[in-house]
Protein backbone atom coordinates (compact mmCIF):
# COMPACT_ATOMS: atom_id res chain seq x y z
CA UNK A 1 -0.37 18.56 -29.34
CA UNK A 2 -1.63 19.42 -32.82
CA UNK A 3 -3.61 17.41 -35.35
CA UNK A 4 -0.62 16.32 -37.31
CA UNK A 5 1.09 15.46 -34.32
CA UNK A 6 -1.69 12.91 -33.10
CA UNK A 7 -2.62 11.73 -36.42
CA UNK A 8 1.15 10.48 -36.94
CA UNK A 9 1.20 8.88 -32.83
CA UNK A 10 -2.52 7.11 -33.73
CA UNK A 11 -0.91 5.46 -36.89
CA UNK A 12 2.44 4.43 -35.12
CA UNK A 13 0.31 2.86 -32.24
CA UNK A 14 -2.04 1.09 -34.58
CA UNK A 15 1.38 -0.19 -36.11
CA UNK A 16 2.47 -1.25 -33.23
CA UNK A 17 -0.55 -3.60 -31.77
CA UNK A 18 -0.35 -4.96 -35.39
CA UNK A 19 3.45 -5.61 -35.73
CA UNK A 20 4.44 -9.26 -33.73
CA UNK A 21 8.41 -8.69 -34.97
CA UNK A 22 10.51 -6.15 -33.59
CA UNK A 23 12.43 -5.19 -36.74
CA UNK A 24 10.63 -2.00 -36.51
CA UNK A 25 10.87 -0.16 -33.56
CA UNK A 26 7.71 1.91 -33.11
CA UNK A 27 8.25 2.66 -29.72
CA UNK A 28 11.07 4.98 -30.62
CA UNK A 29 9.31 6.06 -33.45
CA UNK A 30 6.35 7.37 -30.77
CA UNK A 31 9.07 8.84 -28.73
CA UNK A 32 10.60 11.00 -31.24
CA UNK A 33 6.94 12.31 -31.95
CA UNK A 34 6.35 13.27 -28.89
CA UNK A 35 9.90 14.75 -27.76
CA UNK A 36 8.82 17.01 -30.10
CA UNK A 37 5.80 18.38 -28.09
CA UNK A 38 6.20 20.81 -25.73
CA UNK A 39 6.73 19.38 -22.15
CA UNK A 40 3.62 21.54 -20.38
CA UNK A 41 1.97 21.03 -22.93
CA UNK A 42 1.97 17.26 -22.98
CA UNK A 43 1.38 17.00 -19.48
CA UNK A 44 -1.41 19.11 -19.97
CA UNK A 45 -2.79 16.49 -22.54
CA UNK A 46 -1.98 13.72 -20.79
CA UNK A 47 -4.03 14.81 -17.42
CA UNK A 48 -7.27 16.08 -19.69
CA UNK A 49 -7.60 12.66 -21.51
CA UNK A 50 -8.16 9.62 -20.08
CA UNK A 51 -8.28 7.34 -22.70
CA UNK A 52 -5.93 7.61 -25.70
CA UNK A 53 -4.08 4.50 -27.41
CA UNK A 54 -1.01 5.67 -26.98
CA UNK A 55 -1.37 7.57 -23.41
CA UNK A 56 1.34 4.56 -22.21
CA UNK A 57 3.51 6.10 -24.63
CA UNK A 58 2.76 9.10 -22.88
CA UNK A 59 3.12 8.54 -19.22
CA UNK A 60 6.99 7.00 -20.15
CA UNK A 61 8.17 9.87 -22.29
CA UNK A 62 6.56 12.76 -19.29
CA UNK A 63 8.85 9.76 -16.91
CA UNK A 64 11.91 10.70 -19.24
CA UNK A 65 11.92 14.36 -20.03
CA UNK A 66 10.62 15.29 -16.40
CA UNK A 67 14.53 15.91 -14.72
CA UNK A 68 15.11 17.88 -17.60
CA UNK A 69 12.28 20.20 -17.47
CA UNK A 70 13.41 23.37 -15.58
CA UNK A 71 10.12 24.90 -14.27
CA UNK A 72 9.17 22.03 -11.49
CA UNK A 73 7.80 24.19 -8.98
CA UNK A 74 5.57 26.34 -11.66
CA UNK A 75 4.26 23.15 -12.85
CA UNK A 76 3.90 21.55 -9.80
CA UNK A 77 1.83 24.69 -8.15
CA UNK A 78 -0.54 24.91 -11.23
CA UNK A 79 -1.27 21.09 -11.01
CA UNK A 80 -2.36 21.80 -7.44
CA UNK A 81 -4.47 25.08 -8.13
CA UNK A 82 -5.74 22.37 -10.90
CA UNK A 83 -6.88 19.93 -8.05
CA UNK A 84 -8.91 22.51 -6.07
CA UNK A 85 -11.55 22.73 -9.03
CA UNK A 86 -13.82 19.96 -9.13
CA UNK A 87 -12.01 17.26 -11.18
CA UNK A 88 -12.77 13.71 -11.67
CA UNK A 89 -11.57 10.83 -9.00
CA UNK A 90 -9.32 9.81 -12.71
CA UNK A 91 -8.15 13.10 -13.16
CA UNK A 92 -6.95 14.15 -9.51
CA UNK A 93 -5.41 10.27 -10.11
CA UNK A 94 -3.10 11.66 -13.43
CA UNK A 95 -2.26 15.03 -11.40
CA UNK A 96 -1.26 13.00 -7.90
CA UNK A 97 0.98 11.05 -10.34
CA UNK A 98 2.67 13.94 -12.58
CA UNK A 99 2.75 15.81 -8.72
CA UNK A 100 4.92 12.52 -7.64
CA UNK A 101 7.56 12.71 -10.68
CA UNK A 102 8.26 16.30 -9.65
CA UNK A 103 9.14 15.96 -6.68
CA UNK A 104 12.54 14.52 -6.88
CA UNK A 105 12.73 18.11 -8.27
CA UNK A 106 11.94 19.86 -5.46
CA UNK A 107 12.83 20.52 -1.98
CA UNK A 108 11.97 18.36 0.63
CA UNK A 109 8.87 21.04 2.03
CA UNK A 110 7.16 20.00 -1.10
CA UNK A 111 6.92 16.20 0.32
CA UNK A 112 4.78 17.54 2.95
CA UNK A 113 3.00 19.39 1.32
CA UNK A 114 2.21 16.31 -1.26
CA UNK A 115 1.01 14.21 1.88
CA UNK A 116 -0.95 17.28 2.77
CA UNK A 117 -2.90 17.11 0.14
CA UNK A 118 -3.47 13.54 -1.00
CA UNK A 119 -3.59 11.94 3.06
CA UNK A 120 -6.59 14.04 3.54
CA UNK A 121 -8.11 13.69 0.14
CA UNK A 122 -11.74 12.02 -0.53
CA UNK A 123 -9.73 9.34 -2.74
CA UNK A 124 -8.74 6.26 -1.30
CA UNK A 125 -6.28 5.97 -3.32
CA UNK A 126 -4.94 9.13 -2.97
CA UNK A 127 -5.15 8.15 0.30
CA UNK A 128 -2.63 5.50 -0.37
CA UNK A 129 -0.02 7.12 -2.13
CA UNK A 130 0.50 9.68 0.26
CA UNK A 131 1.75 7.05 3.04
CA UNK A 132 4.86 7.15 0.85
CA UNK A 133 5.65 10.35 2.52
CA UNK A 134 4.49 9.71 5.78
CA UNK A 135 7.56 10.31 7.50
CA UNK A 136 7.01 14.23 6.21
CA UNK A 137 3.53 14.51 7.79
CA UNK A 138 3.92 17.51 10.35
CA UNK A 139 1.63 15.98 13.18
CA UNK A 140 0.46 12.46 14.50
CA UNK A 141 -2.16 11.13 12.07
CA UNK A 142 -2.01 7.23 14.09
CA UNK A 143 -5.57 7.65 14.26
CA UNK A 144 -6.36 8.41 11.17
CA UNK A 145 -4.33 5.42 9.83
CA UNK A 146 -6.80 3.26 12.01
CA UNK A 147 -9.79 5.01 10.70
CA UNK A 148 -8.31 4.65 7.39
CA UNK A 149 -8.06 0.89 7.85
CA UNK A 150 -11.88 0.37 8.88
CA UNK A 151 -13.28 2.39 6.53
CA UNK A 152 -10.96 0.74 3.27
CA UNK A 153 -9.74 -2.48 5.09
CA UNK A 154 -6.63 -2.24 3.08
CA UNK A 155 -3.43 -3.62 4.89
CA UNK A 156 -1.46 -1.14 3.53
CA UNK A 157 -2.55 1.35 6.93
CA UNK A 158 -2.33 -1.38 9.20
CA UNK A 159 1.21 -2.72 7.57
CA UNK A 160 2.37 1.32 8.84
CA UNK A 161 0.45 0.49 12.40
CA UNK A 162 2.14 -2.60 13.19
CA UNK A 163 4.52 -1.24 15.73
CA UNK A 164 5.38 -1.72 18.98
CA UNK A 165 4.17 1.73 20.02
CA UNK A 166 1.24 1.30 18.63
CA UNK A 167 0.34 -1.39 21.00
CA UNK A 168 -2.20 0.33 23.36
CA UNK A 169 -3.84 1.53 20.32
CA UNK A 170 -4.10 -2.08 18.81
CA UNK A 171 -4.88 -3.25 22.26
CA UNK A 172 -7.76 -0.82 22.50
CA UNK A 173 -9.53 -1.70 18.96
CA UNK A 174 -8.38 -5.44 19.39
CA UNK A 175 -11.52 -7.35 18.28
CA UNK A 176 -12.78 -4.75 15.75
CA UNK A 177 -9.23 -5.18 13.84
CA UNK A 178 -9.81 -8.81 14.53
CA UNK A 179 -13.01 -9.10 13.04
CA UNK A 180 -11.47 -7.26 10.00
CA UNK A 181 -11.42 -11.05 8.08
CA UNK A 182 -7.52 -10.32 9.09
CA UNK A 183 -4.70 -13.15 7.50
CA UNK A 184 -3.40 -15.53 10.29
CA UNK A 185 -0.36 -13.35 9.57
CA UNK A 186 -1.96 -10.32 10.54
CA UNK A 187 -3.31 -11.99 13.64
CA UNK A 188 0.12 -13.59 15.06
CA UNK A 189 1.59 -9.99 14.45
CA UNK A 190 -0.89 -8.27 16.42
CA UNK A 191 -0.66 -11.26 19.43
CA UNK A 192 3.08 -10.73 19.41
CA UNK A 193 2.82 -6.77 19.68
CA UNK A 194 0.00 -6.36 22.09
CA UNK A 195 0.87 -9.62 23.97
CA UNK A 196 1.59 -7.71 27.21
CA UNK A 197 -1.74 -5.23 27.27
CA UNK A 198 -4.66 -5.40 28.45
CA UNK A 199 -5.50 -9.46 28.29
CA UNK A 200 -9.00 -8.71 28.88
CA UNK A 201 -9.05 -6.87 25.73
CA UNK A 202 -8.33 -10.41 24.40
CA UNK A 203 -10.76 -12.25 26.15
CA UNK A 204 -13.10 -12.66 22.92
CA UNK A 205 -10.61 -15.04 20.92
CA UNK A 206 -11.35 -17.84 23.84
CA UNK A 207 -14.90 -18.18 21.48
CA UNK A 208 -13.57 -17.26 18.46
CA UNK A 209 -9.89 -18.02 17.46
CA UNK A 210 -8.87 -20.16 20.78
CA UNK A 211 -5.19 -20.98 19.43
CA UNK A 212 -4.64 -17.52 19.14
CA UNK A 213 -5.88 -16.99 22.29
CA UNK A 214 -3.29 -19.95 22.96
CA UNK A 215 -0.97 -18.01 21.57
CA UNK A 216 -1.26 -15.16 23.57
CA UNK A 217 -1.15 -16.93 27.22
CA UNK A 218 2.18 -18.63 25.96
CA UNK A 219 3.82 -15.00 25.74
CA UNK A 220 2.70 -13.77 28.57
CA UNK A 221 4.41 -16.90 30.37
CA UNK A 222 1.12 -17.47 31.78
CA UNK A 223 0.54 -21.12 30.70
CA UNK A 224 2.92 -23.94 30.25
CA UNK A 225 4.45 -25.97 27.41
CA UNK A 226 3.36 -28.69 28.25
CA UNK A 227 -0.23 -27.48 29.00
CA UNK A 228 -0.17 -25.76 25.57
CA UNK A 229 0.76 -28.91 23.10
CA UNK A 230 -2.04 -30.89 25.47
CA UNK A 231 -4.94 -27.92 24.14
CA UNK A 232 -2.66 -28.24 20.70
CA UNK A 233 -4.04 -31.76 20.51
CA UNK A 234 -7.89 -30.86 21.40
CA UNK A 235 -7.91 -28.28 18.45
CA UNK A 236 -9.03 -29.80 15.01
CA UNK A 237 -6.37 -31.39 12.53
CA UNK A 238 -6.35 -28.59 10.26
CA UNK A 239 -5.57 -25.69 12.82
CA UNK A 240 -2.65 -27.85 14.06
CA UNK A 241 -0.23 -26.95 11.71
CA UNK A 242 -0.33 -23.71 11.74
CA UNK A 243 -1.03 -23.58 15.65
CA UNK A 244 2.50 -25.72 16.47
CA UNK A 245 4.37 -23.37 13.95
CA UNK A 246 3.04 -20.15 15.77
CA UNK A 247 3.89 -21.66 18.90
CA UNK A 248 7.25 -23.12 18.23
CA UNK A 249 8.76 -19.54 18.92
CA UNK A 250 8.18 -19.92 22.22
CA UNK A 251 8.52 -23.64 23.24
CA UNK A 252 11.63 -25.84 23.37
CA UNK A 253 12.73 -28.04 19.93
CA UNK A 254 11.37 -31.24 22.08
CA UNK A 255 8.10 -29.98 22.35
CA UNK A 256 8.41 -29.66 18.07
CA UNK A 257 10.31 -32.23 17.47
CA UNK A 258 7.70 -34.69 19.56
CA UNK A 259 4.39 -33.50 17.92
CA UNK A 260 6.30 -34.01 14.02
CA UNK A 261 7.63 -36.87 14.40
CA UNK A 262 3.78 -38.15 14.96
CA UNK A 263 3.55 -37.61 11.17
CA UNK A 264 6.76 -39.40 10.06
């Protein structure tokens, strides 16, 4: 990008922020600037400079011209020869994005090799991104996921986790995931997937989260329906709601139907 170039996108952005009508349209008038920079070369700018007030501008017209570029795996190698210097967490953010619109591009290798690089990255974000590809990762990283969890506490890992194979796992690490200031959601999924483990492993939420621990016994068959709207009625006012609509799964409509009509 040369002076003339970014002296004419700086006055069409300013123009823009000021204009409130849309009789003149100065995104298009960016656009046609910059279609008339050089693809690499734009990319280039837009990785090396964070802050720019038009690097929006930017980032959509690299979206548009990318399937029409013809060198995708030149680029896409030189971004990642870029990444093994020491760049910035906000610049290895730019180059894990411009890696992402290339792939499309590329052959399906290159998916694993993008989940390669950004699963194992220092980045938590990077982190992130990658479980897009997950399904191209070339061994079991179930472990890591977990780790992954603890260390961010972002659901996004535990959303992947969440599976019925999983459920020794889960079982295993039951009250450190519990203790993870987990949703009610989060907690009913994990009952309902590890419901037939270990109960021991469980043992804890009898002190801690008892209609959980409710829950759990009403799975397993090993309490009654009865029994279970009785202890419904011992726990305070404002976990009943929640409690009789986690348990109406797994008890009959007259066991429902008698506990809501108490509020009609």
């Amino acid at each position: 990008m040369n002076e003339h170039q970014k002296k004419l996108l700086v006055s069409l952005s300013r123009k823009k922020k000021e204009e409130t009508s849309i009789e003149h349209p100065y995104d298009i008038l960016i656009h046609s600037v910059l279609n008339t920079i050089d693809f690499e070369d734009l990319v280039n700018y837009h990785i090396d400079n964070e802050y720019t007030e038009f690097k929006s501008s930017i980032f959509s017209n690299i979206e548009k011209r990318v399937t029409t570029f013809s060198e995708h795996e030149k680029m896409y190698s030189s971004l990642k020869e870029l990444l093994k210097t020491e760049v910035s967490y906000h610049k290895s953010i730019r180059i894990r994005i411009i890696l992402e619109l290339l792939l499309p591009q590329l052959t399906e290798d290159y998916k694993t090799d993008f989940f390669n690089t950004f699963f194992y990255s220092n980045y938590s974000h990077n982190n992130k991104a990658a479980l897009r590809y997950l399904s191209f990762a070339e061994t079991d990283v179930t472990d890591m996921l977990l780790d992954h969890f603890f260390v961010s506490g972002d659901t996004s890992y535990l959303n992947i986790l969440l599976k019925q194979e999983n459920a020794h796992l889960l079982t295993s690490n039951a009250e450190d995931l519990w203790f993870m200031d987990l949703s009610p959601y989060y907690k009913k999924r994990l009952i309902e997937i590890c419901a037939f483990q270990d109960l021991e492993k469980f043992k804890f939420l009898r002190d801690f989260d008892y209609e959980f621990y409710m829950l759990l016994l009403l799975i397993r068959n090993e309490i009654k329906p009865n029994k279970i709207m009785s202890e419904l009625e011992k726990m305070p006012e404002e976990k009943q709601h929640f409690a009789l609509l986690n348990f109406s799964k797994w008890i009959d409509f007259s066991y429902v139907e008698k506990k809501v009509k108490k509020y009609l």
